[in-house]
N, C-alpha and C. Protein backbone atom coordinates (compact mmCIF):
# COMPACT_ATOMS: atom_id res chain seq x y z
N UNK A 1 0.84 -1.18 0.00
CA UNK A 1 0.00 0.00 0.00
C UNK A 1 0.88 1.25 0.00
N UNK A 2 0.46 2.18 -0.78
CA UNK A 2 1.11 3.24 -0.90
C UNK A 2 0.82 4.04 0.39
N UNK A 3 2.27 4.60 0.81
CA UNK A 3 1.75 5.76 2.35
C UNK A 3 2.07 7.25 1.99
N UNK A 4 1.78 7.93 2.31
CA UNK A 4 1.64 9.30 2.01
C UNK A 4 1.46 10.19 3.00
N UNK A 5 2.95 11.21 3.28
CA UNK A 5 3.13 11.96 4.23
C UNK A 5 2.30 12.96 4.21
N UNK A 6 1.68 13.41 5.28
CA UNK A 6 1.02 14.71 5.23
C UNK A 6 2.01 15.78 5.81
N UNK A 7 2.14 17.49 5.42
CA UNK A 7 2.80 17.88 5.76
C UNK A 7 1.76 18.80 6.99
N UNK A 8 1.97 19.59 7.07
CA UNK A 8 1.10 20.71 8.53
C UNK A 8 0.47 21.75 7.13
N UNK A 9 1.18 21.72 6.39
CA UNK A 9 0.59 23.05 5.30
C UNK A 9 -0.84 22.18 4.42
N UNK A 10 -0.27 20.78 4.04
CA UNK A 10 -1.30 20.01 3.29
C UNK A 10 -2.56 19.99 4.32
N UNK A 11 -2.49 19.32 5.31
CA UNK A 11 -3.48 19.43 6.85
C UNK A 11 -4.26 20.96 6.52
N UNK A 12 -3.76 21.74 6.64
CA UNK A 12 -4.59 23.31 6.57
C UNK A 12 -5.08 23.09 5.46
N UNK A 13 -4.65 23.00 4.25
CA UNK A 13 -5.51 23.05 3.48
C UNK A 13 -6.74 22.02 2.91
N UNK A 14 -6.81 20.86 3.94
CA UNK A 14 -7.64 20.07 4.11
C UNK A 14 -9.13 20.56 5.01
N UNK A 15 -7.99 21.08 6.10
CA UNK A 15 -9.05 21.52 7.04
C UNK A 15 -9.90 23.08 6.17
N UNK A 16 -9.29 23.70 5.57
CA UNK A 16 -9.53 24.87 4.45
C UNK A 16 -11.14 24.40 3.56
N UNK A 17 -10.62 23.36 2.94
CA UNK A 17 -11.53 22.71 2.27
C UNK A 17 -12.53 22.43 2.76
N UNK A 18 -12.86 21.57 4.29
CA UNK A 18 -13.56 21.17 4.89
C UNK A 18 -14.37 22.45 5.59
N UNK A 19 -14.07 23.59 5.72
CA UNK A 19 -14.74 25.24 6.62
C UNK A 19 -15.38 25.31 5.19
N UNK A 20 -14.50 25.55 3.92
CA UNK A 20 -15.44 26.22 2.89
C UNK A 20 -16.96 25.62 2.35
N UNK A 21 -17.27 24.01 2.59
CA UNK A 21 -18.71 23.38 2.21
C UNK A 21 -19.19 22.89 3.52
N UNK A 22 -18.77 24.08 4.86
CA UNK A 22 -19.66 24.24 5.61
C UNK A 22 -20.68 25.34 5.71
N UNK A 23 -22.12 24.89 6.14
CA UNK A 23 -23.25 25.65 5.76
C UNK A 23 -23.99 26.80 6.80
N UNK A 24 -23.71 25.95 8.13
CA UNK A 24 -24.37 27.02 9.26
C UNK A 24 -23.15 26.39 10.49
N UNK A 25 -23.65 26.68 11.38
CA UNK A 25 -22.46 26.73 12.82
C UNK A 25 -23.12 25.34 13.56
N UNK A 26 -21.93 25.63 14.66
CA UNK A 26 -22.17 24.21 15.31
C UNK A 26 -21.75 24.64 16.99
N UNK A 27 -22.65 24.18 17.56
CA UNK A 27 -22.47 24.28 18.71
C UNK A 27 -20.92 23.80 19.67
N UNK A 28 -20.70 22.88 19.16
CA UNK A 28 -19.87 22.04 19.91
C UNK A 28 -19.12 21.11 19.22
N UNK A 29 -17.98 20.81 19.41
CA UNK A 29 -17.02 19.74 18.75
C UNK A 29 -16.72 18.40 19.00
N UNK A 30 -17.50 17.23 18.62
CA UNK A 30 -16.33 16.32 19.29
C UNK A 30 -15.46 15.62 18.81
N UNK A 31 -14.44 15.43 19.39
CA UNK A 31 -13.46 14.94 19.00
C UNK A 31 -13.09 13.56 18.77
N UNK A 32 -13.26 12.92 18.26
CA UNK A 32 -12.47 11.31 18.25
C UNK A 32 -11.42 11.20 18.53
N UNK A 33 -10.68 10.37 19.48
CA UNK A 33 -9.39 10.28 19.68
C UNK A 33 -8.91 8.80 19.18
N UNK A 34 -7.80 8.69 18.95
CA UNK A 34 -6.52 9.93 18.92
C UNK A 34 -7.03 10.55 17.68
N UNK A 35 -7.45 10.27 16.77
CA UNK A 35 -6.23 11.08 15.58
C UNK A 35 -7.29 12.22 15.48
N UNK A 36 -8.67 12.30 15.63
CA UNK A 36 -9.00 13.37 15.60
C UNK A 36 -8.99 14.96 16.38
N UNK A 37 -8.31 14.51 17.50
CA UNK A 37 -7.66 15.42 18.30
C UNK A 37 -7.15 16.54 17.86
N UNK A 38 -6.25 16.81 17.20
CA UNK A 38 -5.56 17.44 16.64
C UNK A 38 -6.14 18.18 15.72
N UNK A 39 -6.87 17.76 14.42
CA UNK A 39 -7.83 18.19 13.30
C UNK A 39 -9.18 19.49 14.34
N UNK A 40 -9.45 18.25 15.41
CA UNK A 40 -10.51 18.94 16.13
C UNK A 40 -10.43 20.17 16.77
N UNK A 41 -9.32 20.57 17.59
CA UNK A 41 -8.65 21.55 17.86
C UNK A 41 -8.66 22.89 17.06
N UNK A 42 -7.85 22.55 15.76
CA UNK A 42 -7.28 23.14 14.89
C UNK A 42 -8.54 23.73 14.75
N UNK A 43 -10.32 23.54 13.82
CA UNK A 43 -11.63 23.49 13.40
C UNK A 43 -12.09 24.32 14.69
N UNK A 44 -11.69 23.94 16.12
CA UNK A 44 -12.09 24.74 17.13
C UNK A 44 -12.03 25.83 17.20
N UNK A 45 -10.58 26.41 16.90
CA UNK A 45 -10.02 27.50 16.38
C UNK A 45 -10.41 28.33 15.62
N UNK A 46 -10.27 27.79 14.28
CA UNK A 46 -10.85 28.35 13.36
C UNK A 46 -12.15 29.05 13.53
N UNK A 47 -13.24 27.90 13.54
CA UNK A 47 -14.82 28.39 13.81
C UNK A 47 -15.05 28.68 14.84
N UNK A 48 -14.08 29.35 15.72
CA UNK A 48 -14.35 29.54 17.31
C UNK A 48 -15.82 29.38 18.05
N UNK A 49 -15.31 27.60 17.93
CA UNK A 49 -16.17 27.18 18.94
C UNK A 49 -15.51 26.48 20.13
N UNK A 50 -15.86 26.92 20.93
CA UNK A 50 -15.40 26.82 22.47
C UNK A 50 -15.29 25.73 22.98
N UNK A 51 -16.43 24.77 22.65
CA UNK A 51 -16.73 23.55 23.66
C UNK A 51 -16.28 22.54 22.66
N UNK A 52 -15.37 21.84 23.06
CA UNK A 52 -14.42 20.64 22.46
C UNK A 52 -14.47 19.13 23.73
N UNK A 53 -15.66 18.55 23.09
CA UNK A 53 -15.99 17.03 23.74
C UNK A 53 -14.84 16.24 23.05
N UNK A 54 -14.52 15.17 23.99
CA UNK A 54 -14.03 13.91 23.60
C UNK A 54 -14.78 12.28 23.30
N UNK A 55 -14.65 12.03 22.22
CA UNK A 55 -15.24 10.49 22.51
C UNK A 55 -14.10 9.23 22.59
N UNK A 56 -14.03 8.56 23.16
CA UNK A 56 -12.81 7.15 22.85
C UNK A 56 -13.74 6.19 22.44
N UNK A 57 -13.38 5.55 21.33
CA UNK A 57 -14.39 4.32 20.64
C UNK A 57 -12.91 3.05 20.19
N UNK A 58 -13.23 2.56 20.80
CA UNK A 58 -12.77 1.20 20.64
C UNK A 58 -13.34 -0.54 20.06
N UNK A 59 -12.62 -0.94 18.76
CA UNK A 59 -13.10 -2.02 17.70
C UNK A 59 -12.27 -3.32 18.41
N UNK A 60 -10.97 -3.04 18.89
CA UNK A 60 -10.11 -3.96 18.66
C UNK A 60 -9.10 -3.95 20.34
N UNK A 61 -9.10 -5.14 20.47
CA UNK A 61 -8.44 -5.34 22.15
C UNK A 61 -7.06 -4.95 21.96
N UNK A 62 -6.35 -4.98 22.76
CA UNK A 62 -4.75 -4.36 22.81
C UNK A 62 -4.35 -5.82 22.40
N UNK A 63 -4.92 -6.94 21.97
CA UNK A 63 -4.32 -8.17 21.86
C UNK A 63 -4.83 -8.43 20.09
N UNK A 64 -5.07 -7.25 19.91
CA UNK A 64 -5.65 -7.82 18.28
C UNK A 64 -7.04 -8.55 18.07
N UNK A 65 -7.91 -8.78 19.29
CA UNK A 65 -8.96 -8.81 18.90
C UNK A 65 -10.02 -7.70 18.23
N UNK A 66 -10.77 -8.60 17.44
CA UNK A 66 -11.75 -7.57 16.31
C UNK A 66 -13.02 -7.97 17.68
N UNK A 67 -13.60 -6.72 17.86
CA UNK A 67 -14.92 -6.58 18.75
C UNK A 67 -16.16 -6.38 17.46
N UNK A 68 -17.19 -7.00 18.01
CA UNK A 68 -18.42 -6.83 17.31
C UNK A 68 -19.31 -5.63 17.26
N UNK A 69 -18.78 -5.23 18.69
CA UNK A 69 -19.59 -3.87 19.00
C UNK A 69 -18.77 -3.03 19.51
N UNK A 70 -18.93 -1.87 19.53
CA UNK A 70 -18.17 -0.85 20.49
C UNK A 70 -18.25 -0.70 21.67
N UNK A 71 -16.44 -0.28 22.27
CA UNK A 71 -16.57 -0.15 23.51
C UNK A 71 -16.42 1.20 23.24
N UNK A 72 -17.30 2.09 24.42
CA UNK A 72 -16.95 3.17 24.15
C UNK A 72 -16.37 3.51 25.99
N UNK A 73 -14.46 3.70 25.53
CA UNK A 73 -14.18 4.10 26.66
C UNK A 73 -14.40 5.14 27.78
N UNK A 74 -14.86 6.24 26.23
CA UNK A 74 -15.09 7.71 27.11
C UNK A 74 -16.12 8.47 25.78
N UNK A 75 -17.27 8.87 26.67
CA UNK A 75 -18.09 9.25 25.41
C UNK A 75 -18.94 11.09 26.62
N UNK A 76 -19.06 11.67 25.76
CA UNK A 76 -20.02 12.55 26.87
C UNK A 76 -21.04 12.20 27.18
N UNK A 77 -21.42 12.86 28.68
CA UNK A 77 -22.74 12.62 29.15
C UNK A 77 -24.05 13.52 28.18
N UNK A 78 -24.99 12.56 28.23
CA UNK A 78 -26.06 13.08 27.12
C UNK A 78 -26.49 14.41 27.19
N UNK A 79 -26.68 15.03 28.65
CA UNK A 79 -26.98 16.33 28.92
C UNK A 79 -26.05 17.21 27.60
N UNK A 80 -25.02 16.65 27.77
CA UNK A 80 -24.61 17.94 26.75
C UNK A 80 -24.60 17.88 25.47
N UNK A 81 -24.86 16.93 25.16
CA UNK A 81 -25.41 16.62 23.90
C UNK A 81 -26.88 16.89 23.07
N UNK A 82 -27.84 17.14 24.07
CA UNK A 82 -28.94 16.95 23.72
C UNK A 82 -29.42 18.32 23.23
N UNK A 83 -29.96 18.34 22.05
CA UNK A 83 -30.54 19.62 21.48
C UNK A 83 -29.41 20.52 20.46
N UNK A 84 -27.93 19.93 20.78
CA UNK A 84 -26.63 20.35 19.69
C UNK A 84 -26.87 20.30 18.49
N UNK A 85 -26.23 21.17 18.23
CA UNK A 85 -25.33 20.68 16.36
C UNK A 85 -23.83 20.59 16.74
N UNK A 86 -23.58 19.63 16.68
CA UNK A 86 -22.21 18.44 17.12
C UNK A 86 -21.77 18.38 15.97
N UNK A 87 -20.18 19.13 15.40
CA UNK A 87 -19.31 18.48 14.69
C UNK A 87 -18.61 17.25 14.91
N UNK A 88 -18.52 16.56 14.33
CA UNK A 88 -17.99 14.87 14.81
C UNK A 88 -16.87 15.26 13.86
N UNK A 89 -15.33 14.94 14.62
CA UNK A 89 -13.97 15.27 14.01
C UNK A 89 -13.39 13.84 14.20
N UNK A 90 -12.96 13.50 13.10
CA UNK A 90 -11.96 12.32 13.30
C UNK A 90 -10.84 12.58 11.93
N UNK A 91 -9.88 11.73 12.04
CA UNK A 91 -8.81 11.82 10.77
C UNK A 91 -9.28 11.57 9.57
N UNK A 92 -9.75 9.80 9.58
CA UNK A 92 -10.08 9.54 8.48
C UNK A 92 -11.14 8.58 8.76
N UNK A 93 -11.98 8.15 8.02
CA UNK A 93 -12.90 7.35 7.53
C UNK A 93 -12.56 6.48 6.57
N UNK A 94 -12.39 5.24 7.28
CA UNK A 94 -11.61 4.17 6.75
C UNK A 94 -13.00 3.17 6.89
N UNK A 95 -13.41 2.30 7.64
CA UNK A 95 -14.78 1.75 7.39
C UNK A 95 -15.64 2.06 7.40
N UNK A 96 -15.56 3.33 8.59
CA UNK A 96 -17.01 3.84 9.39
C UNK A 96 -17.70 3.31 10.54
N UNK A 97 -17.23 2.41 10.94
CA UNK A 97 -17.84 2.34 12.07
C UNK A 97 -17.99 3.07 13.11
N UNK A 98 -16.53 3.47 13.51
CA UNK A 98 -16.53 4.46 14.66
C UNK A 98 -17.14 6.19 14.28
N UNK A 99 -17.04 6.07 13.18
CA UNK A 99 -18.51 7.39 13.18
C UNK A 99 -19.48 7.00 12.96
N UNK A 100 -19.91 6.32 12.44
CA UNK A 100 -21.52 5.69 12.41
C UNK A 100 -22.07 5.33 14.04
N UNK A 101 -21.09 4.67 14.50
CA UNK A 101 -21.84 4.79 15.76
C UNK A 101 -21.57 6.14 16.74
N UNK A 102 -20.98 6.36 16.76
CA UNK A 102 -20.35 7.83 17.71
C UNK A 102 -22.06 8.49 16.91
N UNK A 103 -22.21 8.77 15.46
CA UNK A 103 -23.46 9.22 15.05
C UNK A 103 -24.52 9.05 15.56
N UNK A 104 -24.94 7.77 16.11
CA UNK A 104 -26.07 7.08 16.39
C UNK A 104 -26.32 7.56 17.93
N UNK A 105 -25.15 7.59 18.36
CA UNK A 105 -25.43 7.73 20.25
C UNK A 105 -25.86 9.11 19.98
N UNK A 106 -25.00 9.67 19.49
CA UNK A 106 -25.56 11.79 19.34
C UNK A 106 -26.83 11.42 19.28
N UNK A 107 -27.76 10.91 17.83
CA UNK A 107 -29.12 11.19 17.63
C UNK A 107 -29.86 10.77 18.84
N UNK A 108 -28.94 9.29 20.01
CA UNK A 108 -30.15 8.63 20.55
C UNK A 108 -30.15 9.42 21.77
N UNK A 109 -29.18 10.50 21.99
CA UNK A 109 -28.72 11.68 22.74
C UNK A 109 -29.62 12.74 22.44
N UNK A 110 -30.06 12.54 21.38
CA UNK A 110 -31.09 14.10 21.09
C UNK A 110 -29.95 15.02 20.52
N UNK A 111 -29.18 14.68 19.85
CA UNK A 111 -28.22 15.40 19.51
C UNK A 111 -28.09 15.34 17.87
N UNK A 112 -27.46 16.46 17.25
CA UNK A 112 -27.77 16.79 15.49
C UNK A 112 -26.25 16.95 15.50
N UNK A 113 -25.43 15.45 14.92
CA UNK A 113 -24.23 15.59 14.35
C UNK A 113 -24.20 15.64 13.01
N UNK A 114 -23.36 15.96 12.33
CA UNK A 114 -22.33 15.76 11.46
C UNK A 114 -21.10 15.87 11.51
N UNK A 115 -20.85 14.90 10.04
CA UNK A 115 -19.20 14.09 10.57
C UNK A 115 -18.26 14.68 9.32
N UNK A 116 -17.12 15.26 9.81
CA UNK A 116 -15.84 15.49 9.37
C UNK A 116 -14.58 14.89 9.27
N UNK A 117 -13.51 14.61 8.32
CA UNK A 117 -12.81 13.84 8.41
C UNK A 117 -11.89 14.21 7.37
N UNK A 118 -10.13 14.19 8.08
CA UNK A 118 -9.30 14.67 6.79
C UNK A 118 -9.57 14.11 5.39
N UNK A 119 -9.40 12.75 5.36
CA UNK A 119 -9.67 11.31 4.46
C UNK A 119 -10.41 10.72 4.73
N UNK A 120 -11.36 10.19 3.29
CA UNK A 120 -12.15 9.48 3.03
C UNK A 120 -11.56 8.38 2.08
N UNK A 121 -11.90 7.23 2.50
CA UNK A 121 -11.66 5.86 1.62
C UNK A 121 -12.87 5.12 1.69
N UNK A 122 -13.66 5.84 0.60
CA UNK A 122 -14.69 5.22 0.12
C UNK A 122 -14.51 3.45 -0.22
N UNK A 123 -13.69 3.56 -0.53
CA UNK A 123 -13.04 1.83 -1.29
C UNK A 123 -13.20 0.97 -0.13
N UNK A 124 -13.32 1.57 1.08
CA UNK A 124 -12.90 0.60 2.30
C UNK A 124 -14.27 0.67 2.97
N UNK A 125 -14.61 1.05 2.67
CA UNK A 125 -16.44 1.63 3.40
C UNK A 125 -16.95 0.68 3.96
N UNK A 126 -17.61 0.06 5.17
CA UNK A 126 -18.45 -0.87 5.18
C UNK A 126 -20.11 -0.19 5.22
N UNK A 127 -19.84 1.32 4.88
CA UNK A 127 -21.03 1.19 4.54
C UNK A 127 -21.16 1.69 3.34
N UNK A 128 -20.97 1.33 1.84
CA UNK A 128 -20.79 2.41 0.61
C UNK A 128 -22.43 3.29 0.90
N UNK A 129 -23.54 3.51 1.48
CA UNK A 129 -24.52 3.93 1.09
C UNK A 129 -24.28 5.57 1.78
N UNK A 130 -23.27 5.42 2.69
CA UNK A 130 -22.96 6.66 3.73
C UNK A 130 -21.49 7.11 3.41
N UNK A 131 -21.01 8.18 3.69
CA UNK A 131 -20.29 9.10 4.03
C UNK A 131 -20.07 10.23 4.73
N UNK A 132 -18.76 10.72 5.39
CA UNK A 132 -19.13 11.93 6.02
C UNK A 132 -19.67 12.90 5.20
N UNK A 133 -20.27 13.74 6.38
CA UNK A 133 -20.74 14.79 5.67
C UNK A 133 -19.65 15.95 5.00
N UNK A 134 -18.46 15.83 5.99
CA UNK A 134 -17.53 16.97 5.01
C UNK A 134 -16.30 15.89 5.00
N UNK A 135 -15.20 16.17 4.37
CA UNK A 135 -14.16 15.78 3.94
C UNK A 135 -13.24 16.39 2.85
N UNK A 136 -11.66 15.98 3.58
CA UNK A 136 -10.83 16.85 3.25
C UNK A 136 -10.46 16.72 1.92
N UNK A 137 -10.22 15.23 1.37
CA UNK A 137 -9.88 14.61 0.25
C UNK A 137 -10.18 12.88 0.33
N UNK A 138 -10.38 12.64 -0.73
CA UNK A 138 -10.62 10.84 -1.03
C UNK A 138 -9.29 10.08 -1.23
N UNK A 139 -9.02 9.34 -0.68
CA UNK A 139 -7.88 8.32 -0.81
C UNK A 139 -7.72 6.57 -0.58
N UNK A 140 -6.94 6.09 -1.06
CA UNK A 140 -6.82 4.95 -1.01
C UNK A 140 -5.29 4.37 0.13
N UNK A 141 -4.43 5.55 -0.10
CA UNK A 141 -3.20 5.41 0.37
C UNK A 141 -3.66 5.16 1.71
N UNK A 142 -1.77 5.16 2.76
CA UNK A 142 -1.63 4.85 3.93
C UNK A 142 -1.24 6.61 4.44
N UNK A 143 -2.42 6.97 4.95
CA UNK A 143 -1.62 8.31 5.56
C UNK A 143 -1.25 8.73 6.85
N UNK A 144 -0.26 8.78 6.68
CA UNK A 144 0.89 9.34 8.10
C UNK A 144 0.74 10.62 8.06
N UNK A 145 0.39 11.31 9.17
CA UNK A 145 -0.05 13.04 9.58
C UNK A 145 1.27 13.24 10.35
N UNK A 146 1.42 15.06 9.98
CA UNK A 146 2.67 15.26 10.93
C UNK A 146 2.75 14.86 12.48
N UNK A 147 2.03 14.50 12.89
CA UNK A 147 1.65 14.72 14.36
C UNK A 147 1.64 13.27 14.93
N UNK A 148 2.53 12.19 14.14
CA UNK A 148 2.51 10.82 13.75
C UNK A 148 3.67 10.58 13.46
N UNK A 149 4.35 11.18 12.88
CA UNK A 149 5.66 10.96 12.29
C UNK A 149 6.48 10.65 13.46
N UNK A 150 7.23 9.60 13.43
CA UNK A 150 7.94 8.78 14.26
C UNK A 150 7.72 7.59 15.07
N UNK A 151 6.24 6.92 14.44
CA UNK A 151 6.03 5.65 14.84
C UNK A 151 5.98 5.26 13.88
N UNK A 152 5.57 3.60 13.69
CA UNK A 152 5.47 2.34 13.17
C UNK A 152 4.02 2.36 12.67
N UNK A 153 3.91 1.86 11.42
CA UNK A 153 2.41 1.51 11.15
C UNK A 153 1.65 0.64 11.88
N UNK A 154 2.09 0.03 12.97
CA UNK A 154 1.32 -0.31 14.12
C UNK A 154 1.17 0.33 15.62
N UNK A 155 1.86 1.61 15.18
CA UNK A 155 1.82 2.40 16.44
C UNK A 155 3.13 2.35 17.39
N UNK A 156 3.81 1.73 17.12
CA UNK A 156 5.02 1.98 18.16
C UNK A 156 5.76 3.21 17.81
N UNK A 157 6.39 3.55 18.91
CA UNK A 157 7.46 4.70 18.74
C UNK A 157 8.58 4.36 18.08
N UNK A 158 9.17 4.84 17.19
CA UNK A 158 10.63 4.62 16.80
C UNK A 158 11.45 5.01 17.60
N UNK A 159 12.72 4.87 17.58
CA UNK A 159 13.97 5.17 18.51
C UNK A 159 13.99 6.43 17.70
N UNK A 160 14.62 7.48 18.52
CA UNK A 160 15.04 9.02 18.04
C UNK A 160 15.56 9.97 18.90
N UNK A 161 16.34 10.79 18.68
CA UNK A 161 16.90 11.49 19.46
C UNK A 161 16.10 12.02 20.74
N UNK A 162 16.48 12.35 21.68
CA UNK A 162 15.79 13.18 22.99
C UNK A 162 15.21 14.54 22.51
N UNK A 163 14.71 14.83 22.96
CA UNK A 163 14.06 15.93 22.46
C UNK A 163 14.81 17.15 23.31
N UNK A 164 15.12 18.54 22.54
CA UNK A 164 16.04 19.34 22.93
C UNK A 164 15.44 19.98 24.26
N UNK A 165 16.01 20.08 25.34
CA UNK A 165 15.63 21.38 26.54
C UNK A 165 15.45 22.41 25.84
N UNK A 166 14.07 23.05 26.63
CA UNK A 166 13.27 24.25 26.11
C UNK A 166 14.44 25.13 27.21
N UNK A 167 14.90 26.37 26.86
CA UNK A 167 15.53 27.32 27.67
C UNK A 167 14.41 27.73 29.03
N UNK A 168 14.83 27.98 30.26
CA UNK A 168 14.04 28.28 31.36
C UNK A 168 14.01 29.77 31.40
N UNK A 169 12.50 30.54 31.72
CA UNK A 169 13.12 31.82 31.81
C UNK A 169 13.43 31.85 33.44
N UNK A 170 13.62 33.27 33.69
CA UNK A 170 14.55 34.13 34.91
C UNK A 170 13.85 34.07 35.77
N UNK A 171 12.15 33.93 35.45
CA UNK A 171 11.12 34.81 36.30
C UNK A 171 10.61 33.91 37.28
């Protein structure tokens, strides 16, 4: 499979893409972690919206098991969900599950998401009838985001230098 570096400038102009075929505002953000973290933030910024939720959705055990259903480690309480327009931020959309359901709890929350995502791989869909609602670009590749660079395509850290001491100030 082909992998394909993202740089921080390509990222903006993903996230660029994704503000311009947005239509009205959104109350609140949530974030998918990890990789939507970062994207989510950034969109926070931008559309200065304040309130930045987290969800953790989990498919697969730390042992490589495939789960049938989701665990959801950390999701918000419904109160704050209910009556929103919820941006749903994640990296990419690779099957869909974990936004399809993260989707489903919002609605059964009383909550009005839509879903954002750097990459879309339609090809990989398990659901071809759905997609997010915004997206940065369509791909097939393996993409590595700056904010990634220095692990393993299974997530480990690579070996690499220490990271330099920040200077202390005086005060």
């Amino acid at each position: 499979m082909r992998k394909e570096y993202m740089t921080w400038s390509e990222v903006e102009m993903l996230l660029e893409r994704i503000i311009g075929n947005m239509t009205h505002e959104y109350d609140l953000i949530l974030a998918i972690t990890r990789g939507g973290i970062v994207p989510a933030g950034i969109l926070a910024e931008r559309l200065d919206i304040p309130h930045v939720l987290t969800a953790s959705v989990q498919f697969f055990s730390p042992e490589g098991f495939n789960f049938d259903w989701p665990v959801f480690l950390m999701f918000p309480d419904e109160n704050l969900l209910k009556g929103q327009r919820i941006l749903v931020v994640d990296d990419l959309w690779v099957g869909g599950r974990t936004m399809i359901n993260v989707k489903e709890r919002i609605e059964g929350a009383g909550g009005f998401p839509e879903l954002a995502v750097l990459h879309f791989k339609p090809s990989h869909s398990r659901y071809p009838e759905l997609a997010p609602d915004f997206y940065g670009a369509i791909t097939d590749a393996w993409i590595v985001y700056p904010w990634e660079l220095g692990r393993t395509s299974s997530g480990e850290q690579l070996p690499g230098p220490p990271p330099s001491p920040e200077p202390m100030g005086t005060n």
